[in-house]
N, C-alpha and C. Protein backbone atom coordinates (compact mmCIF):
# COMPACT_ATOMS: atom_id res chain seq x y z
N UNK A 1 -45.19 11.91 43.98
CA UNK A 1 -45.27 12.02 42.56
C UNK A 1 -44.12 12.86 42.01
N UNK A 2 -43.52 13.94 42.50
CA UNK A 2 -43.01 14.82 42.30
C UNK A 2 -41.39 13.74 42.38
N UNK A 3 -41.32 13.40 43.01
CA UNK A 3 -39.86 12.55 43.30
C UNK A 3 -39.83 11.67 42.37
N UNK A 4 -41.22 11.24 41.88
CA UNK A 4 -40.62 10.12 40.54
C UNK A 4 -40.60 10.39 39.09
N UNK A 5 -40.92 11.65 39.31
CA UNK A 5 -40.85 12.54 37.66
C UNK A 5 -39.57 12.93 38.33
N UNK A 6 -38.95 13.41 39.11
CA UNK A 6 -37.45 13.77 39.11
C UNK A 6 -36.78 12.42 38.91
N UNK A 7 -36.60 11.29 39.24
CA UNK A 7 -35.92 10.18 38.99
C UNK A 7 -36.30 10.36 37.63
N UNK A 8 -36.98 10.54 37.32
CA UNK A 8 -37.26 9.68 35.46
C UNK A 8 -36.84 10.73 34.52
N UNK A 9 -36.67 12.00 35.30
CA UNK A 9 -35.79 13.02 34.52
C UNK A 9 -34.11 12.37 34.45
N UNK A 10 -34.13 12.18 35.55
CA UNK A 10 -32.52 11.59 35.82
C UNK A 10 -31.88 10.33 35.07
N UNK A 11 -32.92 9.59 34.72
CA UNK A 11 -32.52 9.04 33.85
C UNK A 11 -32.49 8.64 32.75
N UNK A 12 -33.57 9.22 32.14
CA UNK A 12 -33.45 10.13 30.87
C UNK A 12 -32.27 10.60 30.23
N UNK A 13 -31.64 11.83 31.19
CA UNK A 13 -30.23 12.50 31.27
C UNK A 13 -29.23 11.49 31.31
N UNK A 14 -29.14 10.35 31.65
CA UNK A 14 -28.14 9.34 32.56
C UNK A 14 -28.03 8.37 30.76
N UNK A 15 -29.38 7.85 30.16
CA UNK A 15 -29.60 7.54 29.05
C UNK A 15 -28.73 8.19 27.66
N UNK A 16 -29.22 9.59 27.60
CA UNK A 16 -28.85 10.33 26.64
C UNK A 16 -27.06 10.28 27.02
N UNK A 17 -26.86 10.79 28.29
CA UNK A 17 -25.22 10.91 28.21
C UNK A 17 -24.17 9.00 28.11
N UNK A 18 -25.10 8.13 28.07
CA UNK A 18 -24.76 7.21 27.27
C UNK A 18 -24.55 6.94 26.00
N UNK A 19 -25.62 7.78 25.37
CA UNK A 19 -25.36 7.73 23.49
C UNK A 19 -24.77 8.46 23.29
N UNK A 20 -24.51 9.83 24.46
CA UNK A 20 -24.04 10.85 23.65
C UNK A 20 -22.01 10.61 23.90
N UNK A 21 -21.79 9.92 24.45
CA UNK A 21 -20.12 10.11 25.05
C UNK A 21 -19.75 9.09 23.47
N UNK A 22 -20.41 8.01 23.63
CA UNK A 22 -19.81 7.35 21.91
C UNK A 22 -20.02 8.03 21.30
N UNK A 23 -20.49 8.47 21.10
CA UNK A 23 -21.43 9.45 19.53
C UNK A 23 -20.43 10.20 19.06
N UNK A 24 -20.13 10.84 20.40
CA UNK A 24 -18.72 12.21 20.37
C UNK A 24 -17.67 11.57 20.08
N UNK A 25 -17.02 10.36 20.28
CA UNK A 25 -15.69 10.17 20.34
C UNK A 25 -15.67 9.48 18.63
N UNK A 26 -16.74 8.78 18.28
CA UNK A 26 -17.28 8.56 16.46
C UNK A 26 -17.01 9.53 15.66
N UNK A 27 -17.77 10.75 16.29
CA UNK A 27 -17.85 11.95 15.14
C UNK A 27 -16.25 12.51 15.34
N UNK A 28 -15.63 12.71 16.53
CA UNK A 28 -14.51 13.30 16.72
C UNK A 28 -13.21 13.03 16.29
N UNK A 29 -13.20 11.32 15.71
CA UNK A 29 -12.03 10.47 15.60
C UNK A 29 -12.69 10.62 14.04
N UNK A 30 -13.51 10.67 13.70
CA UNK A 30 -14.25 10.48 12.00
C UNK A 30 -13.13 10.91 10.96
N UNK A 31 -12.62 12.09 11.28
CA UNK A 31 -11.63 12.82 10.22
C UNK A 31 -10.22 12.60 10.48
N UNK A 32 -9.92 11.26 11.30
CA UNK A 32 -8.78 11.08 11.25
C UNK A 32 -8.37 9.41 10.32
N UNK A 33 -7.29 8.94 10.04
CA UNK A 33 -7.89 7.41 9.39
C UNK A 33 -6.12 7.05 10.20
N UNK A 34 -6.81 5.82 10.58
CA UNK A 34 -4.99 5.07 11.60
C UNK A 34 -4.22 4.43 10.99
N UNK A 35 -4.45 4.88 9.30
CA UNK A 35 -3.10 4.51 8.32
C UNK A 35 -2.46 5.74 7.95
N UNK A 36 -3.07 6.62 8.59
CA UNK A 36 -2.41 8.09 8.10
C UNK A 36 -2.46 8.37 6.71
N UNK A 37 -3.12 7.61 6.17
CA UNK A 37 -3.82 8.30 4.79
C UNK A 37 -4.38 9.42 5.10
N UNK A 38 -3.89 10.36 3.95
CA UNK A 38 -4.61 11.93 3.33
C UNK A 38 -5.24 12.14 1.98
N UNK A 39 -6.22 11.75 1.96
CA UNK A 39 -6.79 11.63 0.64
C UNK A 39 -7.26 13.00 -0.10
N UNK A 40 -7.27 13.82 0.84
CA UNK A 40 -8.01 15.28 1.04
C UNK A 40 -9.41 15.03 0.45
N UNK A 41 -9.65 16.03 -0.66
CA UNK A 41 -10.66 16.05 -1.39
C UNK A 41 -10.79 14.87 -2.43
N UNK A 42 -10.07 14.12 -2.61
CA UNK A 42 -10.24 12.95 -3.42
C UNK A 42 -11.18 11.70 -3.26
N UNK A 43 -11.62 11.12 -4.22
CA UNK A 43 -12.65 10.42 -4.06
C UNK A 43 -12.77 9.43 -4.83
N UNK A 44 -11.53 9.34 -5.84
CA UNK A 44 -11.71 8.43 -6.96
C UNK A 44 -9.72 7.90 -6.99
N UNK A 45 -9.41 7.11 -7.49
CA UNK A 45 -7.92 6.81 -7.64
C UNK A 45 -8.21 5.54 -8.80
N UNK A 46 -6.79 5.51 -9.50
CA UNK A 46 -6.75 5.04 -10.91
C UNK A 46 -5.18 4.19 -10.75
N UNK A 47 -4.92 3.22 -10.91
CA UNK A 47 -3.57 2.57 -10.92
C UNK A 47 -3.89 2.04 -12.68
N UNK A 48 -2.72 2.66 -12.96
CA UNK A 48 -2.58 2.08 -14.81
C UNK A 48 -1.41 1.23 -14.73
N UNK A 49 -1.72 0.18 -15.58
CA UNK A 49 -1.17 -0.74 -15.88
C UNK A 49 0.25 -1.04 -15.73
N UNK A 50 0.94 -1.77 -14.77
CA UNK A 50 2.59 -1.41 -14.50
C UNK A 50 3.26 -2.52 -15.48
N UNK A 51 3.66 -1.94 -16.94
CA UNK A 51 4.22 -2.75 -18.08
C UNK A 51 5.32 -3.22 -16.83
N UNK A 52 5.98 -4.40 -17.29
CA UNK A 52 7.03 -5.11 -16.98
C UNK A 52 8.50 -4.99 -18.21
N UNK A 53 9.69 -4.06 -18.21
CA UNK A 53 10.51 -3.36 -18.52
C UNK A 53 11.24 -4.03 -17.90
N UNK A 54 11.98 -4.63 -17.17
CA UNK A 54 12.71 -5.34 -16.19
C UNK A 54 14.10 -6.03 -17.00
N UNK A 55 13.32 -7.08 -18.58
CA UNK A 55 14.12 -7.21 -18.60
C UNK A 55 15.32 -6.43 -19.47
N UNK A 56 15.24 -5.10 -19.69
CA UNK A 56 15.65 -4.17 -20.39
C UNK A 56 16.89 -3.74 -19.44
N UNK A 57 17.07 -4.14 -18.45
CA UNK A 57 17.83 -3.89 -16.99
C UNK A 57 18.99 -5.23 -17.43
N UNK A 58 20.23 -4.64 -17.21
CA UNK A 58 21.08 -5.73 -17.36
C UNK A 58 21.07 -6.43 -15.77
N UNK A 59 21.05 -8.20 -15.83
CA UNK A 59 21.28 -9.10 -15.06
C UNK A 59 19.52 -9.23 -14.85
N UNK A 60 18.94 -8.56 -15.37
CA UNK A 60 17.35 -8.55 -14.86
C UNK A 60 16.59 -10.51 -15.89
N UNK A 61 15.69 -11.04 -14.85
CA UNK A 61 14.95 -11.99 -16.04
C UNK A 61 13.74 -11.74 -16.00
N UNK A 62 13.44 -12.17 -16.93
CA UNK A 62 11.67 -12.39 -16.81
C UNK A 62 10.58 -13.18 -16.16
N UNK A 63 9.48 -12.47 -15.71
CA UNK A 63 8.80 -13.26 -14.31
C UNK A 63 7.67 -12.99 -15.52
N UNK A 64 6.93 -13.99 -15.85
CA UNK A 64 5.59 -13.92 -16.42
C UNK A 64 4.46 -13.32 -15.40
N UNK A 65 3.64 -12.60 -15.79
CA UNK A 65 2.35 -12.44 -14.75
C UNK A 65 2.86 -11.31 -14.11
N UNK A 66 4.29 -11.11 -13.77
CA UNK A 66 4.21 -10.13 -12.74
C UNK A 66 3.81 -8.98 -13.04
N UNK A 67 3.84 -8.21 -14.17
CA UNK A 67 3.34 -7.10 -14.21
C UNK A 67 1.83 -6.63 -13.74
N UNK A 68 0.71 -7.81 -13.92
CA UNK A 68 -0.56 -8.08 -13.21
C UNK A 68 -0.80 -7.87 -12.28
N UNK A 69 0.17 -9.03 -11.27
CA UNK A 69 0.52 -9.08 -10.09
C UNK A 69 0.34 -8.09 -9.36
N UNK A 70 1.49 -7.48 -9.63
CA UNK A 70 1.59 -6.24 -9.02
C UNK A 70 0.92 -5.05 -8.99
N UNK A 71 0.50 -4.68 -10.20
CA UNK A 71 -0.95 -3.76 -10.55
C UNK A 71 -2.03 -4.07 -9.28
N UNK A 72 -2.43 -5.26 -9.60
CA UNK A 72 -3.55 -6.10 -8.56
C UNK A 72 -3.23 -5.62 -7.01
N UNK A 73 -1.87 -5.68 -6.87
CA UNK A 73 -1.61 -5.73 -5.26
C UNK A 73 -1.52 -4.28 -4.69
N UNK A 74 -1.20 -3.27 -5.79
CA UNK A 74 -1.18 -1.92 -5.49
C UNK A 74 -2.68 -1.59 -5.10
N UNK A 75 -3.29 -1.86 -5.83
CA UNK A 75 -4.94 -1.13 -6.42
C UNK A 75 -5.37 -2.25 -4.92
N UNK A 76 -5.34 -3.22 -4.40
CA UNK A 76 -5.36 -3.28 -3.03
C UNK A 76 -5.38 -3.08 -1.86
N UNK A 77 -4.12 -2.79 -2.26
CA UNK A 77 -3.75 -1.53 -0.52
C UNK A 77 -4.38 -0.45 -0.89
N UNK A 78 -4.52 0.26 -1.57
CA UNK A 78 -5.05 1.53 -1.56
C UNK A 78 -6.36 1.29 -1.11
N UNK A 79 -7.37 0.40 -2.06
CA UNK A 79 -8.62 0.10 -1.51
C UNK A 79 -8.68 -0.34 -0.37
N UNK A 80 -7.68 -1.32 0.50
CA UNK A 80 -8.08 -1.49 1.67
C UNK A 80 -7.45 -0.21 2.55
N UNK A 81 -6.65 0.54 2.74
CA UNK A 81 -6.35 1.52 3.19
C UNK A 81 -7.17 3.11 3.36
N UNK A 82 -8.00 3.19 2.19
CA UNK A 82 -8.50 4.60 1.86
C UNK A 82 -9.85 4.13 1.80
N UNK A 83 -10.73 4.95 1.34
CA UNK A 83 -12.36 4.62 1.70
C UNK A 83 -12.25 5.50 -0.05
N UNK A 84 -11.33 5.45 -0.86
CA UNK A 84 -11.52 5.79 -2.11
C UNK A 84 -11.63 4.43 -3.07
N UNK A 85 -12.62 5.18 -4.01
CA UNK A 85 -13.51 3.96 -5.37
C UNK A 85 -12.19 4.03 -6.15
N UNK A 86 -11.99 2.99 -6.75
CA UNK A 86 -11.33 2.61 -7.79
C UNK A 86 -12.26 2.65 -8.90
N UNK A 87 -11.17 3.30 -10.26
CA UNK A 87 -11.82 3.99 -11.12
C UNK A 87 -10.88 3.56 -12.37
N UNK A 88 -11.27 3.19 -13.69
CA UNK A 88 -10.74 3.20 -15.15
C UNK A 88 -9.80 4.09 -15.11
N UNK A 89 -10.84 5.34 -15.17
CA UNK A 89 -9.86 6.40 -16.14
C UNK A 89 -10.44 7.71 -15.32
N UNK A 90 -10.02 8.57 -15.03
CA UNK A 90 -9.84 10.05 -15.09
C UNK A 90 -10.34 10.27 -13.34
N UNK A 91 -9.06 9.15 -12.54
CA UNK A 91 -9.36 9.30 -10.93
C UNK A 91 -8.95 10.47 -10.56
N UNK A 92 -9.01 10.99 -9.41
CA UNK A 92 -8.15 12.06 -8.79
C UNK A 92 -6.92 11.61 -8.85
N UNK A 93 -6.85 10.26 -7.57
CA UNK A 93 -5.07 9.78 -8.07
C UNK A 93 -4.48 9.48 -8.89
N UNK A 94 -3.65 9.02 -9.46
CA UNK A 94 -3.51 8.87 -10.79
C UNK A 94 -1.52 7.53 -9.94
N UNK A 95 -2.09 6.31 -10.57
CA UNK A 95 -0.51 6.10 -10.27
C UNK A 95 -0.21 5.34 -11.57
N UNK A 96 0.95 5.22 -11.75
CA UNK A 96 1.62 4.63 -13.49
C UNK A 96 2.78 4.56 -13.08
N UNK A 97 3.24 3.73 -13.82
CA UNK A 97 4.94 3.23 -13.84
C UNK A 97 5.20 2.09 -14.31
N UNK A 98 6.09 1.58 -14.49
CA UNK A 98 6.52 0.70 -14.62
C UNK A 98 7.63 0.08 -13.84
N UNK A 99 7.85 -1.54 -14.46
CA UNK A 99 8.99 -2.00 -13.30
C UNK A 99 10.14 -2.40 -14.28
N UNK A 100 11.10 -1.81 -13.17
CA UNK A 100 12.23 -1.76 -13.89
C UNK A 100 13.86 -2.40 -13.90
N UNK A 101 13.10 -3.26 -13.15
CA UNK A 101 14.21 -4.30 -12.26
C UNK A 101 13.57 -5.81 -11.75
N UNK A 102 14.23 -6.83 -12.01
CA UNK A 102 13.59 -7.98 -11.38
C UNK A 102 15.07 -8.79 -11.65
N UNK A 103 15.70 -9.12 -10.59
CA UNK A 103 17.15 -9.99 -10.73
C UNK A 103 17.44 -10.44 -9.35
N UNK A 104 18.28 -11.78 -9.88
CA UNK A 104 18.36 -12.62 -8.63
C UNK A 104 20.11 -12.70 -8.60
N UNK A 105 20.24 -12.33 -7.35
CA UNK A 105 22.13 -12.33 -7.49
C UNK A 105 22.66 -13.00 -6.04
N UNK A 106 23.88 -13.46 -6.39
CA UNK A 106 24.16 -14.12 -5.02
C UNK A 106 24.74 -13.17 -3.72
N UNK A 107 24.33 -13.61 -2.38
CA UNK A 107 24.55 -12.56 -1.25
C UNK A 107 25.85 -13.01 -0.86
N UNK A 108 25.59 -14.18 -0.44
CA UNK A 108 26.79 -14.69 0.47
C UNK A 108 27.57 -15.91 0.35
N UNK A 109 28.39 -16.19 -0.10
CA UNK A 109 29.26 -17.22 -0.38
C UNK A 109 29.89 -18.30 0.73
N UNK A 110 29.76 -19.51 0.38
CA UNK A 110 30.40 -20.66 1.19
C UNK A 110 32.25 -20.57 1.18
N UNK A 111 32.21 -21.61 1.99
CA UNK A 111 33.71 -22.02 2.21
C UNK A 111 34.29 -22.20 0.69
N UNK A 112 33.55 -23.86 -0.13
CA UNK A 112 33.66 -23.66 -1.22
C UNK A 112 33.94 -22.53 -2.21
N UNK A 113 33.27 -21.20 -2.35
CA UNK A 113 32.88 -20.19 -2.88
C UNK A 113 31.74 -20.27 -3.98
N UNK A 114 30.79 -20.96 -3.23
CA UNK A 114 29.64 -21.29 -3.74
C UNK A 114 28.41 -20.00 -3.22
N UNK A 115 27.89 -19.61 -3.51
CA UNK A 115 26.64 -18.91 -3.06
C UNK A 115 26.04 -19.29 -2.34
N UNK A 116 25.51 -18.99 -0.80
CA UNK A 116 24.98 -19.55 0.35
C UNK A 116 23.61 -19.31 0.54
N UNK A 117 23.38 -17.87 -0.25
CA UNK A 117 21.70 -17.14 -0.24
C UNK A 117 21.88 -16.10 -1.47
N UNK A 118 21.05 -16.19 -2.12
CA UNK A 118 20.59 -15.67 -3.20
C UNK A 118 19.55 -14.11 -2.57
N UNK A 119 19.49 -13.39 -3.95
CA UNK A 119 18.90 -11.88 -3.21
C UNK A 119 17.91 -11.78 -4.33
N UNK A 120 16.51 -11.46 -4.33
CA UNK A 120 15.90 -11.32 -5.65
C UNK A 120 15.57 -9.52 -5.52
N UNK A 121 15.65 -8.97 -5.79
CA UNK A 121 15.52 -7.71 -5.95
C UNK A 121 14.27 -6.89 -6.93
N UNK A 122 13.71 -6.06 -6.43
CA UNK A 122 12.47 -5.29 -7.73
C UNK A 122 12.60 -4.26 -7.47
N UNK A 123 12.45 -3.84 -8.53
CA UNK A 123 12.14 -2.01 -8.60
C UNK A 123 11.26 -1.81 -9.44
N UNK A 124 10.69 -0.74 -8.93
CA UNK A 124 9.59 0.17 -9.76
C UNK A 124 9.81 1.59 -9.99
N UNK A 125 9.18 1.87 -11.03
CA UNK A 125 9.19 3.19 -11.23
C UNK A 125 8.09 3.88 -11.46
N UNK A 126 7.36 4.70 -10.35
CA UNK A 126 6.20 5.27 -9.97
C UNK A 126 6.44 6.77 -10.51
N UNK A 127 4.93 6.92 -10.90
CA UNK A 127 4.63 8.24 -10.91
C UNK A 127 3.06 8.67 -10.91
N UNK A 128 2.86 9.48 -9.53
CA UNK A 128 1.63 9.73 -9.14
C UNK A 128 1.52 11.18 -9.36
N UNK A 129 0.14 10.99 -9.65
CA UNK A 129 -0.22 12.55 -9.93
C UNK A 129 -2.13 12.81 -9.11
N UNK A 130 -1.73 13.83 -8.28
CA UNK A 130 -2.82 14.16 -7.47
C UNK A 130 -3.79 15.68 -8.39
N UNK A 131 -4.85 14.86 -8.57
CA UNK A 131 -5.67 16.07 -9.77
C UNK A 131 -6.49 17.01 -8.62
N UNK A 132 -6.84 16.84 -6.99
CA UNK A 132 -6.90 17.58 -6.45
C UNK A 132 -5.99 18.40 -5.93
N UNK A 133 -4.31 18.12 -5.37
CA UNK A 133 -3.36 18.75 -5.04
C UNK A 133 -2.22 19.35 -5.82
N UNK A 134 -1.90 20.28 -6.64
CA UNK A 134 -0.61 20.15 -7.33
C UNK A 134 0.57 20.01 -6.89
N UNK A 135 0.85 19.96 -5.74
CA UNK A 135 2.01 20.24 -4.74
C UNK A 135 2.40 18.87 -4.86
N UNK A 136 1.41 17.75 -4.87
CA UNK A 136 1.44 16.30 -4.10
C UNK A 136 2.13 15.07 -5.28
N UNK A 137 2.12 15.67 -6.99
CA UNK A 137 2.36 14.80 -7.74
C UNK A 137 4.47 14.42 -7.65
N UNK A 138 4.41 13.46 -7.83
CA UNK A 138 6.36 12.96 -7.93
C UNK A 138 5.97 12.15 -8.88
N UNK A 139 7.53 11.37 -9.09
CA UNK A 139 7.95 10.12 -9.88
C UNK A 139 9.30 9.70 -9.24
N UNK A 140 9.39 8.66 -9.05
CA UNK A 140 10.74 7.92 -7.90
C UNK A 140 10.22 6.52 -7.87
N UNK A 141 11.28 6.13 -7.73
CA UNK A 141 11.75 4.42 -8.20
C UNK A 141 11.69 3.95 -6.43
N UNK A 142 11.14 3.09 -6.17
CA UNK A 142 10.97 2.14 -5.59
C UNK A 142 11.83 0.75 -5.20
N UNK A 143 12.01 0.12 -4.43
CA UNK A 143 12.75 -1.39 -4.51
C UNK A 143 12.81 -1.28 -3.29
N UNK A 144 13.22 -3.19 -3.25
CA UNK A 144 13.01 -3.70 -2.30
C UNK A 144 13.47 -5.38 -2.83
N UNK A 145 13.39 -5.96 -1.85
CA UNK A 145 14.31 -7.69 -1.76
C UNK A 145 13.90 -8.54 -1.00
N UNK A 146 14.40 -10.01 -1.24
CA UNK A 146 14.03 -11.02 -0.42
C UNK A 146 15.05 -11.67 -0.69
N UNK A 147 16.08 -12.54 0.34
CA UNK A 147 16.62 -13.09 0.46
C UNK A 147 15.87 -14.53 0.76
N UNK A 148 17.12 -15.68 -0.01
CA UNK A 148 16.75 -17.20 0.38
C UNK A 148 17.64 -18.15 -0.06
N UNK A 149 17.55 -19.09 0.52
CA UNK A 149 18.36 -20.05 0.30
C UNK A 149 19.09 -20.02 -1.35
N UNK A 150 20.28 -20.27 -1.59
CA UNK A 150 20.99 -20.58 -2.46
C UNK A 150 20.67 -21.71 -3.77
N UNK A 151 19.88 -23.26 -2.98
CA UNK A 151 19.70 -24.17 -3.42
C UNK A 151 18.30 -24.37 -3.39
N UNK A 152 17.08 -23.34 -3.02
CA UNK A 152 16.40 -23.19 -3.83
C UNK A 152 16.04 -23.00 -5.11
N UNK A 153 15.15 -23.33 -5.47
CA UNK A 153 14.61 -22.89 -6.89
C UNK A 153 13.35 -21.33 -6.78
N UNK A 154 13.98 -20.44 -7.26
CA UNK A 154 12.78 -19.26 -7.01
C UNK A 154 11.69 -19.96 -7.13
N UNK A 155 11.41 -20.71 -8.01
CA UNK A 155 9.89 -21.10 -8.27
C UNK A 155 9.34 -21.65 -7.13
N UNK A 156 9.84 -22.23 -5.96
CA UNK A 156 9.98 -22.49 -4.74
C UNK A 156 9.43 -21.59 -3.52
N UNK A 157 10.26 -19.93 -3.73
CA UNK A 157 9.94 -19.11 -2.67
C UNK A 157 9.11 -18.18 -3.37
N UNK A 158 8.74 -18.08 -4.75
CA UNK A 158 8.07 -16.72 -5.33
C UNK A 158 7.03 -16.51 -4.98
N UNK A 159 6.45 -17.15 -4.40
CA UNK A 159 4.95 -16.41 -3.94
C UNK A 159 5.19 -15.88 -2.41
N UNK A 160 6.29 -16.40 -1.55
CA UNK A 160 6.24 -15.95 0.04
C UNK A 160 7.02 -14.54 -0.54
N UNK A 161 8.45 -14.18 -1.36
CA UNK A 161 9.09 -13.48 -1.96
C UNK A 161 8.38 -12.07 -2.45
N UNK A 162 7.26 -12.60 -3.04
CA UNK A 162 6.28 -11.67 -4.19
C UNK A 162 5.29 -10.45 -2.72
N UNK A 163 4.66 -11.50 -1.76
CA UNK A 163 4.29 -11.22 -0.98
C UNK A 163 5.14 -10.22 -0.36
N UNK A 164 6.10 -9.87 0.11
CA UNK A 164 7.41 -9.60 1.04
C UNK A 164 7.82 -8.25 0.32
N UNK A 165 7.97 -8.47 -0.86
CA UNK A 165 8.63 -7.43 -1.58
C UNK A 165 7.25 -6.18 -1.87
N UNK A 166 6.14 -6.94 -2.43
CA UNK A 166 5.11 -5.97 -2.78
C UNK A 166 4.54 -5.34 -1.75
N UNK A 167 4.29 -5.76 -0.65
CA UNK A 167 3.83 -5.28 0.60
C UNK A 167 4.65 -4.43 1.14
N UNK A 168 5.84 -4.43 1.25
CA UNK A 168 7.16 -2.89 1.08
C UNK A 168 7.23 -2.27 0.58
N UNK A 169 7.41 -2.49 -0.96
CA UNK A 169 6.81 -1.40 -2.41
C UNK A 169 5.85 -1.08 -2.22
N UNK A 170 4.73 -1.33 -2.13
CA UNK A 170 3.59 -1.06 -2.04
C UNK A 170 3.41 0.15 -1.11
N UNK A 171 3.31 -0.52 0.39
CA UNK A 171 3.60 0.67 1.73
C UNK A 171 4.52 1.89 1.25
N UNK A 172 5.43 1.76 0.58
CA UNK A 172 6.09 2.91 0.28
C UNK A 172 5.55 3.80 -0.67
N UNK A 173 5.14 3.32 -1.52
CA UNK A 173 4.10 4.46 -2.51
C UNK A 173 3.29 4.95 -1.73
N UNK A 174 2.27 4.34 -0.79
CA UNK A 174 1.11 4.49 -0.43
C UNK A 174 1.66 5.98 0.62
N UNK A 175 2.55 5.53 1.57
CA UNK A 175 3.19 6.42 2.25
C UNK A 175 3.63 7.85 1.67
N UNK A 176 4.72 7.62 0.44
CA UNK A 176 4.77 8.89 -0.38
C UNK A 176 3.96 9.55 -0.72
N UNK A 177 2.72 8.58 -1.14
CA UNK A 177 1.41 9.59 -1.71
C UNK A 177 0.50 10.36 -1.11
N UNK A 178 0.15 9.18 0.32
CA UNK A 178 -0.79 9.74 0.65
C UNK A 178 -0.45 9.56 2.16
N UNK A 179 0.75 9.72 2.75
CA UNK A 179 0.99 9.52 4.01
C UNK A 179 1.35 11.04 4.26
N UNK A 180 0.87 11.63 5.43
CA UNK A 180 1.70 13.09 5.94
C UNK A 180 2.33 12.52 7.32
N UNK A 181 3.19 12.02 7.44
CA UNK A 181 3.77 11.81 8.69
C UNK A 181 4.48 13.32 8.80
């Protein structure tokens, strides 16, 4: 009798140090996040409206929608990146700007001296403000590009383009703001 209340102690113990080795490495990894987001004490974030200014930029044209666009794709990454609510008005984060660049210019020229690939270029102009950190708020311009064929029509590559460029812009705010590498 005595030998099988010791087995059934044993594995009992053998049980528990099964729940308990995940449990530990859950709670232990909990306060870290593998985008290297630092949200600190924050809990709320706010992306305001990124007017489209672009074509105020000489050589710059006008892209309908994009100012949306891009709003949409920011307030994205953050939500998929951070475990912070998106909020109207009065978040901890705070991001605003506008864009201040959108132009398509030629890269590289043929034999002819024709244009071989075209460059579309964006910039933004960010400015975040952290209502838990004062240290953490900036404002700095952004950009980024996509190259493509010459004898395309943008209307052609703008959505693989839009993709390419915002997902760089994007990562780069996200990084400035809330990255501590």
């Amino acid at each position: 009798m005595h030998r099988k209340s010791q087995y059934q102690k044993v594995q009992r113990l053998r049980s528990l140090w099964i729940l308990a080795i995940p449990l530990f490495f859950v709670l232990a990894c909990g306060a870290y996040n593998f985008t290297g987001g630092d949200v600190g004490s924050a809990t709320t974030f706010q992306v305001n409206y990124f007017q489209n200014y672009a074509t105020q930029s000489p050589g710059s044209i006008f892209e309908p929608g994009l100012d949306r666009e891009f709003t949409l794709s920011l307030q994205d990454v953050i939500l998929n990146q951070t475990n912070l609510d998106l909020v109207s008005s009065n978040g901890d984060l705070l991001y605003e700007g506008e864009i201040v660049e959108y132009r398509i210019s030629p890269m590289t020229a043929t034999a002819e001296q024709r244009a071989a690939q075209n460059r579309l270029t964006m910039s933004i102009n960010v400015r975040f403000f952290n209502r838990t950190k004062d240290d953490a708020d900036f404002e700095r311009r952004f950009s980024f590009f996509f190259d493509f064929d010459a004898n395309a029509q943008l209307s052609s590559v703008r959505d693989e383009a839009h993709e390419a460029i915002f997902e760089r812009i994007n990562q780069d705010i996200f990084n400035e703001s809330l990255a501590n590498w």
